[in-house]
PDB file of N, CA and C in Angstrom:
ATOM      1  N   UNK A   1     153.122 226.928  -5.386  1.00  0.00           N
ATOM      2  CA  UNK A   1     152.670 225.837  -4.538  1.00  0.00           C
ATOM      3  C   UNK A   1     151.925 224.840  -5.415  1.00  0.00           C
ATOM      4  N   UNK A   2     152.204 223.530  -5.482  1.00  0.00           N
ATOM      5  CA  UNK A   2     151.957 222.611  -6.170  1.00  0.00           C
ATOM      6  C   UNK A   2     151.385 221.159  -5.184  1.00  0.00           C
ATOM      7  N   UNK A   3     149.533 221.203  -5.264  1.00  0.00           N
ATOM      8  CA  UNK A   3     148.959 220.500  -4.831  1.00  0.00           C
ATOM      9  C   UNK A   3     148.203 219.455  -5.042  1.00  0.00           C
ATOM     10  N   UNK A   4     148.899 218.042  -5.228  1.00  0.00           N
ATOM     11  CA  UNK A   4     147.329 217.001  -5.690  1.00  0.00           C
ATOM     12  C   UNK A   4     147.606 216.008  -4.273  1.00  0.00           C
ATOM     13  N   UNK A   5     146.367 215.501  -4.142  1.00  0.00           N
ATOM     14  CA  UNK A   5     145.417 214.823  -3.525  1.00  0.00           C
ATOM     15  C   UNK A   5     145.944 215.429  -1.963  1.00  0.00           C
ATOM     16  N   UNK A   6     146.449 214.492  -1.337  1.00  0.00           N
ATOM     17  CA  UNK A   6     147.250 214.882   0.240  1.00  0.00           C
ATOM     18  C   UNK A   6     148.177 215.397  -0.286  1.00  0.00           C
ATOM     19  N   UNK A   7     149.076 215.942  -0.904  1.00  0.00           N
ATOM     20  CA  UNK A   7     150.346 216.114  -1.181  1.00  0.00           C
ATOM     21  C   UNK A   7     150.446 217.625  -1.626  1.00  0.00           C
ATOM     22  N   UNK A   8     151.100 218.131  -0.925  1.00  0.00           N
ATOM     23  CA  UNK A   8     151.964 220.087  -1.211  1.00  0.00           C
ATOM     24  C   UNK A   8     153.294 219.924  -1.196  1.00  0.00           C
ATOM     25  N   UNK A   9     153.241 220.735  -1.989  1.00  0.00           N
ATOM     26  CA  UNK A   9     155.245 220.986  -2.904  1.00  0.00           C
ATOM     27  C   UNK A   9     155.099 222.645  -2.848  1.00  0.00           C
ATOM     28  N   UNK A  10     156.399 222.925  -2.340  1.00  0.00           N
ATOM     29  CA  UNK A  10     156.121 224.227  -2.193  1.00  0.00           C
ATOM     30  C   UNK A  10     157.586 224.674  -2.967  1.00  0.00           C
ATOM     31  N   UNK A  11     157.705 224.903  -4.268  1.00  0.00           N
ATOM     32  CA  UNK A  11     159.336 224.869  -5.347  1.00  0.00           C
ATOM     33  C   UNK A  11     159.311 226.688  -5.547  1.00  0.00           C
ATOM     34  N   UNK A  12     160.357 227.020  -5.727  1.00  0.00           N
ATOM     35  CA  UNK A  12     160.959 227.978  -5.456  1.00  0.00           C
ATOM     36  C   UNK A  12     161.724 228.282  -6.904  1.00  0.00           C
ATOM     37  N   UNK A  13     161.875 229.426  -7.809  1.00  0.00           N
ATOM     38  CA  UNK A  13     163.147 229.251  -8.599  1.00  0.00           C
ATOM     39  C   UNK A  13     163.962 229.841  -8.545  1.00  0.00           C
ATOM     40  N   UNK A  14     164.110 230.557  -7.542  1.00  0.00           N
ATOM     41  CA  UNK A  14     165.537 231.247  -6.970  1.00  0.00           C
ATOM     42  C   UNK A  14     166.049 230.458  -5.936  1.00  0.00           C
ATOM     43  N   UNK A  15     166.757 230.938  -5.202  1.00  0.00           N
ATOM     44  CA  UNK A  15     167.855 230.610  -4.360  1.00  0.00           C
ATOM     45  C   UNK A  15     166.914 231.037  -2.984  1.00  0.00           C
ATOM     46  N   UNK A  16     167.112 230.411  -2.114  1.00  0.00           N
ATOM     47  CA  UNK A  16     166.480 230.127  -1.357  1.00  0.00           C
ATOM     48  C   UNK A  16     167.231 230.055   0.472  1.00  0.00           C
ATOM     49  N   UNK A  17     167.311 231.006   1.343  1.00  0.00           N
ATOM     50  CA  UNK A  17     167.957 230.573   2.397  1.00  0.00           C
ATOM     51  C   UNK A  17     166.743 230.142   3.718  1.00  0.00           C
ATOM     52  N   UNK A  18     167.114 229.096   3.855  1.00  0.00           N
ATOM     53  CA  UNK A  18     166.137 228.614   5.171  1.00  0.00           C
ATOM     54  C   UNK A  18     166.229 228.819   6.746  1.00  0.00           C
ATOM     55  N   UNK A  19     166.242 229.700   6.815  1.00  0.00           N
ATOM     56  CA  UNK A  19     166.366 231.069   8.325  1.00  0.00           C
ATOM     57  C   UNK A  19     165.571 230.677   9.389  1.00  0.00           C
ATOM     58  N   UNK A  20     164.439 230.659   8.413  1.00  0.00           N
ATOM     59  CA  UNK A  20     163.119 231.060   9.026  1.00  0.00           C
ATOM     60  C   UNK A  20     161.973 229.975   8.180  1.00  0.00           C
ATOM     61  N   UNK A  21     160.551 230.027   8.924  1.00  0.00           N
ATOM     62  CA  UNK A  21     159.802 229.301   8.264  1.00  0.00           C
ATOM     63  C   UNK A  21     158.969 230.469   7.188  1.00  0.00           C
ATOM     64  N   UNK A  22     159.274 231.422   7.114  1.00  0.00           N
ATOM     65  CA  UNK A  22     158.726 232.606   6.312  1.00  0.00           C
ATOM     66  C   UNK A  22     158.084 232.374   4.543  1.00  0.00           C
ATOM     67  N   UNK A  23     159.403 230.923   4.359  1.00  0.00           N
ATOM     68  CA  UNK A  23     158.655 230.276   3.119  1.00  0.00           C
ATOM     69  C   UNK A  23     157.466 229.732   2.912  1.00  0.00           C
ATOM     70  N   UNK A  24     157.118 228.943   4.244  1.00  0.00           N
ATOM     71  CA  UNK A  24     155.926 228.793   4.319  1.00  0.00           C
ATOM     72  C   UNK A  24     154.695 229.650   3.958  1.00  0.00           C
ATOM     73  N   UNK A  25     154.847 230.711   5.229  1.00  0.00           N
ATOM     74  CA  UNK A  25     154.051 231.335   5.338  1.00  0.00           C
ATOM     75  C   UNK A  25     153.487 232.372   4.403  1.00  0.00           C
ATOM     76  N   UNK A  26     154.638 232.473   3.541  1.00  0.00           N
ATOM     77  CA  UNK A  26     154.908 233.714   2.888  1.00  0.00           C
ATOM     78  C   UNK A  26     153.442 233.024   0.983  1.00  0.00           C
ATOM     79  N   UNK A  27     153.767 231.733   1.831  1.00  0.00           N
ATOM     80  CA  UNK A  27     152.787 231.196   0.149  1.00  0.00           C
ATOM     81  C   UNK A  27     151.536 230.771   1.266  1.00  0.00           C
ATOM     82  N   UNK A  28     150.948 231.198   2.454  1.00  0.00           N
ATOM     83  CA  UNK A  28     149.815 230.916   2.567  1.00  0.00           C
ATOM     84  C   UNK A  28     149.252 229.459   3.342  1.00  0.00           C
ATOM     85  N   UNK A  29     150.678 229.211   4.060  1.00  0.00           N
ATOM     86  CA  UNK A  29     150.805 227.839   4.690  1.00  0.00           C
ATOM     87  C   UNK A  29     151.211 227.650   6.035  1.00  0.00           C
ATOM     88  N   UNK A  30     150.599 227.496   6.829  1.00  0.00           N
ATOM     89  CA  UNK A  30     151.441 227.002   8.458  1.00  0.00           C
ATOM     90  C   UNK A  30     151.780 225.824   8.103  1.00  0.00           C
ATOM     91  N   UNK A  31     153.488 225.721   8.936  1.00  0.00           N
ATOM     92  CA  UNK A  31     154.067 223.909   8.607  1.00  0.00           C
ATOM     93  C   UNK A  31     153.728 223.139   9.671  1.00  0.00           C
ATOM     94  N   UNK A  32     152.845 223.818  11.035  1.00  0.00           N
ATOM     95  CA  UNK A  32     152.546 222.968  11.521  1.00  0.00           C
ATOM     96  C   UNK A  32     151.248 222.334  11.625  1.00  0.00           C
ATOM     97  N   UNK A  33     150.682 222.822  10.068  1.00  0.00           N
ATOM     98  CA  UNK A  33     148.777 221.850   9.664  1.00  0.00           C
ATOM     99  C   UNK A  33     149.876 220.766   8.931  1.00  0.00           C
ATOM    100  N   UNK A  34     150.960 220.255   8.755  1.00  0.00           N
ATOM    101  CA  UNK A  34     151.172 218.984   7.733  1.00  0.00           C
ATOM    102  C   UNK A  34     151.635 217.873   8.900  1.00  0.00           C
ATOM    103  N   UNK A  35     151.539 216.521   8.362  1.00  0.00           N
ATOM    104  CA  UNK A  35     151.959 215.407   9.115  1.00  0.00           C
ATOM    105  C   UNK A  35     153.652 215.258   8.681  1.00  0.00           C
ATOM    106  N   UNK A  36     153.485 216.258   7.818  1.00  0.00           N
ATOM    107  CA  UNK A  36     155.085 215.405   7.546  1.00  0.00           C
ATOM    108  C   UNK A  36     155.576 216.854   6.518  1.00  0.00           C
ATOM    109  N   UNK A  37     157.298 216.831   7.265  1.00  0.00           N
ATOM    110  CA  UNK A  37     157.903 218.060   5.519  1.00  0.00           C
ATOM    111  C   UNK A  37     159.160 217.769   5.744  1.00  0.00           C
ATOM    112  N   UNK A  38     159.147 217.408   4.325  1.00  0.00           N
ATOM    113  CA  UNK A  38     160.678 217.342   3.663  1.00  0.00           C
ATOM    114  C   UNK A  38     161.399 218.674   3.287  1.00  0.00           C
ATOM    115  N   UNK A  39     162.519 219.017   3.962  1.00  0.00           N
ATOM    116  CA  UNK A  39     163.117 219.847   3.381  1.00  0.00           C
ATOM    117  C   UNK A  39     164.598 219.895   2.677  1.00  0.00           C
ATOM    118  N   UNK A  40     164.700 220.036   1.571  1.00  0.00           N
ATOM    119  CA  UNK A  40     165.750 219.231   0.760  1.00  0.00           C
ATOM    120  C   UNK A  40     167.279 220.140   0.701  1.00  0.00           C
ATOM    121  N   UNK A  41     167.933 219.910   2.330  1.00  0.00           N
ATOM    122  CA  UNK A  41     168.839 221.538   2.312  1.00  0.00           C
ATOM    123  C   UNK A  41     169.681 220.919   3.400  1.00  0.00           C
ATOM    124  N   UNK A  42     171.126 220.433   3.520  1.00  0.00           N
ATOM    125  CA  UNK A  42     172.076 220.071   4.502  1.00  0.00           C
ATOM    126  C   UNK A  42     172.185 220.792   5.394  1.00  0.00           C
ATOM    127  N   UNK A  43     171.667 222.114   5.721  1.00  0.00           N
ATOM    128  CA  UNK A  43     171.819 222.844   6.300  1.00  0.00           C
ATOM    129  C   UNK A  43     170.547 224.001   7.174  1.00  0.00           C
ATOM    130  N   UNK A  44     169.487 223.147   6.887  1.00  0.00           N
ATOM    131  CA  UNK A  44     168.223 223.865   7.290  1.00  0.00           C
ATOM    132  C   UNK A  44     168.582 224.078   8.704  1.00  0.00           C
ATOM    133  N   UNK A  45     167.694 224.991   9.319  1.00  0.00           N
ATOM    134  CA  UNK A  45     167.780 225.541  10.876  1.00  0.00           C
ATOM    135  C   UNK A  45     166.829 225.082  11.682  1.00  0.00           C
ATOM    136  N   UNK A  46     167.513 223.810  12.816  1.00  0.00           N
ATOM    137  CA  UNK A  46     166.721 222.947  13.256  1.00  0.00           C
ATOM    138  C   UNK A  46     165.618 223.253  14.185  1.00  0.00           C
ATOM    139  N   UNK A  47     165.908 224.696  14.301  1.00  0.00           N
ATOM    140  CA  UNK A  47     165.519 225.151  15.902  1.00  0.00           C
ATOM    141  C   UNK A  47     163.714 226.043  15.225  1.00  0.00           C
ATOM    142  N   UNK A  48     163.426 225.829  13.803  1.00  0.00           N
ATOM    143  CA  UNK A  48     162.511 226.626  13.178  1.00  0.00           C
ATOM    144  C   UNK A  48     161.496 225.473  13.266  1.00  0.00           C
ATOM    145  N   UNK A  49     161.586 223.879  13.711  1.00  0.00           N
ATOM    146  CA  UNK A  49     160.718 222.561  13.713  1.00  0.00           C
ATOM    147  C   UNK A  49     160.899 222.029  15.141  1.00  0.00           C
ATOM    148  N   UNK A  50     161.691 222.583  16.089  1.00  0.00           N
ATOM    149  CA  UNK A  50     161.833 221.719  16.999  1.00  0.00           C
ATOM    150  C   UNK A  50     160.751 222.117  18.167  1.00  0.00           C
ATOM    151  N   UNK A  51     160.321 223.437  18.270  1.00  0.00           N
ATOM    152  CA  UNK A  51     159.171 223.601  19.411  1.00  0.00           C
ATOM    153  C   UNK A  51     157.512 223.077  18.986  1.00  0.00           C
ATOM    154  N   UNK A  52     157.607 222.123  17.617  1.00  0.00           N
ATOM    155  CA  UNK A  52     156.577 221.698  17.583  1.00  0.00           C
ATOM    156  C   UNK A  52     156.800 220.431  16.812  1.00  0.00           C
ATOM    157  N   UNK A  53     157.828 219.581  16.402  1.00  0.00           N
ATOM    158  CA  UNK A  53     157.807 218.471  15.508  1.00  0.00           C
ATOM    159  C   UNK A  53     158.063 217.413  16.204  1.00  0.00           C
ATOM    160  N   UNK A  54     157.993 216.417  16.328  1.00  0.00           N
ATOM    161  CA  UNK A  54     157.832 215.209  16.972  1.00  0.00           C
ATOM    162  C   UNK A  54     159.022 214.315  16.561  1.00  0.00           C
ATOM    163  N   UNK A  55     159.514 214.701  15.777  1.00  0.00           N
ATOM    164  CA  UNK A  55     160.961 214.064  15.209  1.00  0.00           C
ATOM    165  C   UNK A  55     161.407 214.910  14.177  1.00  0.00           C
ATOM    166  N   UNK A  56     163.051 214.767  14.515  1.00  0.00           N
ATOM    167  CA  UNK A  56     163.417 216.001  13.567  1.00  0.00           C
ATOM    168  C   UNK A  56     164.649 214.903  13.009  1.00  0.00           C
ATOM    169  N   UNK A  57     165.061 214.821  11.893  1.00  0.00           N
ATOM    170  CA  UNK A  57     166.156 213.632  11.488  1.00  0.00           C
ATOM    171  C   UNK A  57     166.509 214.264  10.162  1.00  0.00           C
ATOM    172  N   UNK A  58     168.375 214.363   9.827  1.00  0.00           N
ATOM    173  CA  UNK A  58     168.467 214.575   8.534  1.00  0.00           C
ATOM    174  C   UNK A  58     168.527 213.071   7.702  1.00  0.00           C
ATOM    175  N   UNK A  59     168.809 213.368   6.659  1.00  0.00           N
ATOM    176  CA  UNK A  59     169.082 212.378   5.271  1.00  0.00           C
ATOM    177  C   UNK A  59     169.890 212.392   4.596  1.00  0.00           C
ATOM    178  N   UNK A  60     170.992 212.063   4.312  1.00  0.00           N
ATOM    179  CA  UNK A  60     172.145 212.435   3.689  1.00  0.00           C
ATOM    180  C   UNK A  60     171.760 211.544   2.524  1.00  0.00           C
ATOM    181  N   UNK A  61     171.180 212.627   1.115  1.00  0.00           N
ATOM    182  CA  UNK A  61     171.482 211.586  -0.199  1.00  0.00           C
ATOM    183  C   UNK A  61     172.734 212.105  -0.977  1.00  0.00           C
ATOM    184  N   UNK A  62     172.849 211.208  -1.463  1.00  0.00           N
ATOM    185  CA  UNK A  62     174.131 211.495  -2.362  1.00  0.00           C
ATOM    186  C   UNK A  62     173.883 212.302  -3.592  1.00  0.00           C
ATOM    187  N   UNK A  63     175.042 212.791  -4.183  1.00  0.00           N
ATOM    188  CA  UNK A  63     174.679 213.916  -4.998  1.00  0.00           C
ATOM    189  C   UNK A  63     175.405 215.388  -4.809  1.00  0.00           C
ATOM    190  N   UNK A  64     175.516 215.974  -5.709  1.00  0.00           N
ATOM    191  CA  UNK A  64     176.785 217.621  -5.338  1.00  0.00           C
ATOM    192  C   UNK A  64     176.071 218.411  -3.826  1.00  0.00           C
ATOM    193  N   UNK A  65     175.007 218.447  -3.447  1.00  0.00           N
ATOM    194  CA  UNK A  65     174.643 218.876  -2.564  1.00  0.00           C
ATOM    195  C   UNK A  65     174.645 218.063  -0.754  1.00  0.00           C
ATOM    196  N   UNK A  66     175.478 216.852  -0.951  1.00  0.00           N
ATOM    197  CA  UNK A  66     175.559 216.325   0.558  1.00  0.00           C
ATOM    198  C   UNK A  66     176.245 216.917   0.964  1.00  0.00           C
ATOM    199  N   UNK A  67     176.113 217.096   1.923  1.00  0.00           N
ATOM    200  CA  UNK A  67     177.258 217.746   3.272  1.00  0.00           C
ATOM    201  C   UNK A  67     177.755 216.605   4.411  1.00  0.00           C
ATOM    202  N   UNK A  68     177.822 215.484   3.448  1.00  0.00           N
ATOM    203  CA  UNK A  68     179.142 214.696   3.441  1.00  0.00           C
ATOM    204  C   UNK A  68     179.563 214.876   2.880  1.00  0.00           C
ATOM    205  N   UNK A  69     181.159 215.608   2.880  1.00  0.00           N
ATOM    206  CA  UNK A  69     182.202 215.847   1.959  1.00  0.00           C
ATOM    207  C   UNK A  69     182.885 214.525   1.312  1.00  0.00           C
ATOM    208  N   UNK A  70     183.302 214.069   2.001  1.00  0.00           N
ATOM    209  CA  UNK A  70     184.552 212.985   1.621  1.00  0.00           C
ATOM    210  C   UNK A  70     183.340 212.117   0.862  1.00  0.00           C
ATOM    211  N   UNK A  71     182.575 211.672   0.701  1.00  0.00           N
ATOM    212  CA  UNK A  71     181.436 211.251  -0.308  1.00  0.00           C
ATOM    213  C   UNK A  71     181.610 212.367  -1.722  1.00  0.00           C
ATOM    214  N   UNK A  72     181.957 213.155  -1.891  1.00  0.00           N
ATOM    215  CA  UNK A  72     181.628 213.941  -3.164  1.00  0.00           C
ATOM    216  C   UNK A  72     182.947 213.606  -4.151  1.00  0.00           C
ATOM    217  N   UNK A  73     183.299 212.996  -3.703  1.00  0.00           N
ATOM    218  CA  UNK A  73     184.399 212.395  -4.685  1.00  0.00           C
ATOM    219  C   UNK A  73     185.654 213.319  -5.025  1.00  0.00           C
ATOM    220  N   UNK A  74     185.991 214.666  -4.527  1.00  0.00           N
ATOM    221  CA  UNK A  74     186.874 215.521  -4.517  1.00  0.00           C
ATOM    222  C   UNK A  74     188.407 214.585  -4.788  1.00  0.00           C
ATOM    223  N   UNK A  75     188.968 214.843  -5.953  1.00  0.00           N
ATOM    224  CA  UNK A  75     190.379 213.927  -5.648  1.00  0.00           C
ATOM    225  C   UNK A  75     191.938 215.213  -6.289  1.00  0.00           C
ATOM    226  N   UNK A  76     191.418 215.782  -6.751  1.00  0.00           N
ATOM    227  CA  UNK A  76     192.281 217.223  -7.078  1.00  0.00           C
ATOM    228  C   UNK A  76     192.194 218.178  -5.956  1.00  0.00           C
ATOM    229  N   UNK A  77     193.057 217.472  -4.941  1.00  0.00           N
ATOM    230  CA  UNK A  77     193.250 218.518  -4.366  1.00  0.00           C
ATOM    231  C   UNK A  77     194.699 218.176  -3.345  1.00  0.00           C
ATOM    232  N   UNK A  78     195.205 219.154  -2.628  1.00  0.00           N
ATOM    233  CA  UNK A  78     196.765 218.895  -1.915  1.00  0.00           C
ATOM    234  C   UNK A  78     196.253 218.006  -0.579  1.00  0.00           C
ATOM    235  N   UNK A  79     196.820 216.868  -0.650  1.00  0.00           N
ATOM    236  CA  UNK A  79     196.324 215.764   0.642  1.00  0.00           C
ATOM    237  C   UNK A  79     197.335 216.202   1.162  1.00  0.00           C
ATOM    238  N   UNK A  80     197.385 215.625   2.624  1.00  0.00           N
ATOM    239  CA  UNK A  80     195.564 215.750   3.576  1.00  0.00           C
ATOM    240  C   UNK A  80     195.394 217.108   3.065  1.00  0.00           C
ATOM    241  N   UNK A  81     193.573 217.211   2.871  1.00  0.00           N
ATOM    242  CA  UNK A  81     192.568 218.457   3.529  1.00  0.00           C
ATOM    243  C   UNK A  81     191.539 218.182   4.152  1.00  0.00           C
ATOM    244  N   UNK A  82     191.520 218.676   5.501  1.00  0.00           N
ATOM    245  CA  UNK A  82     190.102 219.056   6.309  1.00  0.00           C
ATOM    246  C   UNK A  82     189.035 219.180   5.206  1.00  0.00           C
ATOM    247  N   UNK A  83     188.104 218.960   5.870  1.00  0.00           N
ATOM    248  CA  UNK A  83     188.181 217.857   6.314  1.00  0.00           C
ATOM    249  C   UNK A  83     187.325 216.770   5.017  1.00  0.00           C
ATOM    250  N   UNK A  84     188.079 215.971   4.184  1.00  0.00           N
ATOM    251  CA  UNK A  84     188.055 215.288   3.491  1.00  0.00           C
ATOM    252  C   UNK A  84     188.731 214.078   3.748  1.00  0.00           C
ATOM    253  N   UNK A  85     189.775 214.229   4.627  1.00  0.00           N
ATOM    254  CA  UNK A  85     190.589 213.300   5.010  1.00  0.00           C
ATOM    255  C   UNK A  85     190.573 213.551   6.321  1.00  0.00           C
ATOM    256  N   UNK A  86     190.273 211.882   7.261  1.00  0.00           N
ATOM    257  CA  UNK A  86     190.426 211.523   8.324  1.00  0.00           C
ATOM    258  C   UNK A  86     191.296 211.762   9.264  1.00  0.00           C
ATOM    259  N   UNK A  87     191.245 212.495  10.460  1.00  0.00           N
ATOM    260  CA  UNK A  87     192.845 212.859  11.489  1.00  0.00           C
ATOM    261  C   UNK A  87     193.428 213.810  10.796  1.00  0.00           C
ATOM    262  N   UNK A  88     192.574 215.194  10.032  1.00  0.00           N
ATOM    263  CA  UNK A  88     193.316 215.878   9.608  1.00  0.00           C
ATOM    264  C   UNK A  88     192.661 217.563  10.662  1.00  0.00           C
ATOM    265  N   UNK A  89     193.622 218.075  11.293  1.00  0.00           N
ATOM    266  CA  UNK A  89     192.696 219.136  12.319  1.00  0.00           C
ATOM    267  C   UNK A  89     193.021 220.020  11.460  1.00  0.00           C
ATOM    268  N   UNK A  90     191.894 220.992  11.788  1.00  0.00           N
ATOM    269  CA  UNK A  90     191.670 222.359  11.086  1.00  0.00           C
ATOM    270  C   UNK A  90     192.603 223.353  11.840  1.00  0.00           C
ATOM    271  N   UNK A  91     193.006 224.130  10.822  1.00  0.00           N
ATOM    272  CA  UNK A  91     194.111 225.202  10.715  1.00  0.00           C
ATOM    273  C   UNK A  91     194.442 225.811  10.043  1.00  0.00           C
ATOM    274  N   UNK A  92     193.749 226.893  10.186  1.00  0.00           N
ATOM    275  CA  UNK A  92     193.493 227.995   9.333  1.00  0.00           C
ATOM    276  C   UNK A  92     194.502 228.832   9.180  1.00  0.00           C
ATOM    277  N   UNK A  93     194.847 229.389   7.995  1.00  0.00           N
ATOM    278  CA  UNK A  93     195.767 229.848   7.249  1.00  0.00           C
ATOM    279  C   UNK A  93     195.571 230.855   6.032  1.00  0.00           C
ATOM    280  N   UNK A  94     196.126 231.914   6.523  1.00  0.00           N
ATOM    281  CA  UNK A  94     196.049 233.284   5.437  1.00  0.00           C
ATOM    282  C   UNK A  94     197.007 233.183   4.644  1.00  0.00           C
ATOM    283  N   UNK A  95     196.891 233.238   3.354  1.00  0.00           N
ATOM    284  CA  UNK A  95     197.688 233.517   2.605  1.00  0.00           C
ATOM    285  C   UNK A  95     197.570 234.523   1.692  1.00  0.00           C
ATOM    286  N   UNK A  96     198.430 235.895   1.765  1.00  0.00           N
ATOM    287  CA  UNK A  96     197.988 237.024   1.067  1.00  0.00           C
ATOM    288  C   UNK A  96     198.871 237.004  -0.444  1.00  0.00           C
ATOM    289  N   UNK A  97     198.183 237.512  -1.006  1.00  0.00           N
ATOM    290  CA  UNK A  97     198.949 238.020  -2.669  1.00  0.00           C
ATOM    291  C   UNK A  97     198.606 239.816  -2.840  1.00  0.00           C
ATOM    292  N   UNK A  98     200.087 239.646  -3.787  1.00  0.00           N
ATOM    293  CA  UNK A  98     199.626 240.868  -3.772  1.00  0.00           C
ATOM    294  C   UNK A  98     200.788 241.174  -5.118  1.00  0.00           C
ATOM    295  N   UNK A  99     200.281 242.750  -5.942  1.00  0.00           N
ATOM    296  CA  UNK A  99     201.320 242.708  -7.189  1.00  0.00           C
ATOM    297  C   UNK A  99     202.473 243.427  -7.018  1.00  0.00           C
TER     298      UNK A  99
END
């Protein structure tokens, strides 16, 4: 946990799944003493801020981690694919190998 003036950073160097607010707590912090938390993850679990946050909004920055796909610049690959390309429906498909 990394603290100057108003400001807490709470960095991690493993891998990290956001379930739960347990990260918080787990370093000695309720998230609901802050005015404000960034959490830097396309996929955080909205329902762990919503019985007490006053606005909940993602951010899509750019970069290998958006979860906007068709933004990541993917161009090696068999067009259309779901979803990277527009009007393309999902349809899932097994394909087994074997020797």
């Amino acid at each position: 946990v990394l603290t100057w003036d108003n400001v807490t950073v709470v960095v991690f160097s493993k891998t990290l799944s956001l379930f739960d607010r347990a990260m918080y707590f787990a370093n000695g912090l309720d998230p609901r003493d802050f005015d404000l938390i960034v959490v830097k993850s396309p996929h955080t679990e909205h329902h762990m801020y919503e019985a007490w946050a006053d606005c909940n909004f993602n951010v899509d920055v750019p970069g290998a981690t958006s979860a906007n796909l068709p933004t990541l610049g993917h161009t090696i690959c068999a067009r259309p694919i779901y979803p990277l390309d527009a009007d393309v429906a999902f349809a899932p498909r097994a394909t087994v190998y074997s020797r």
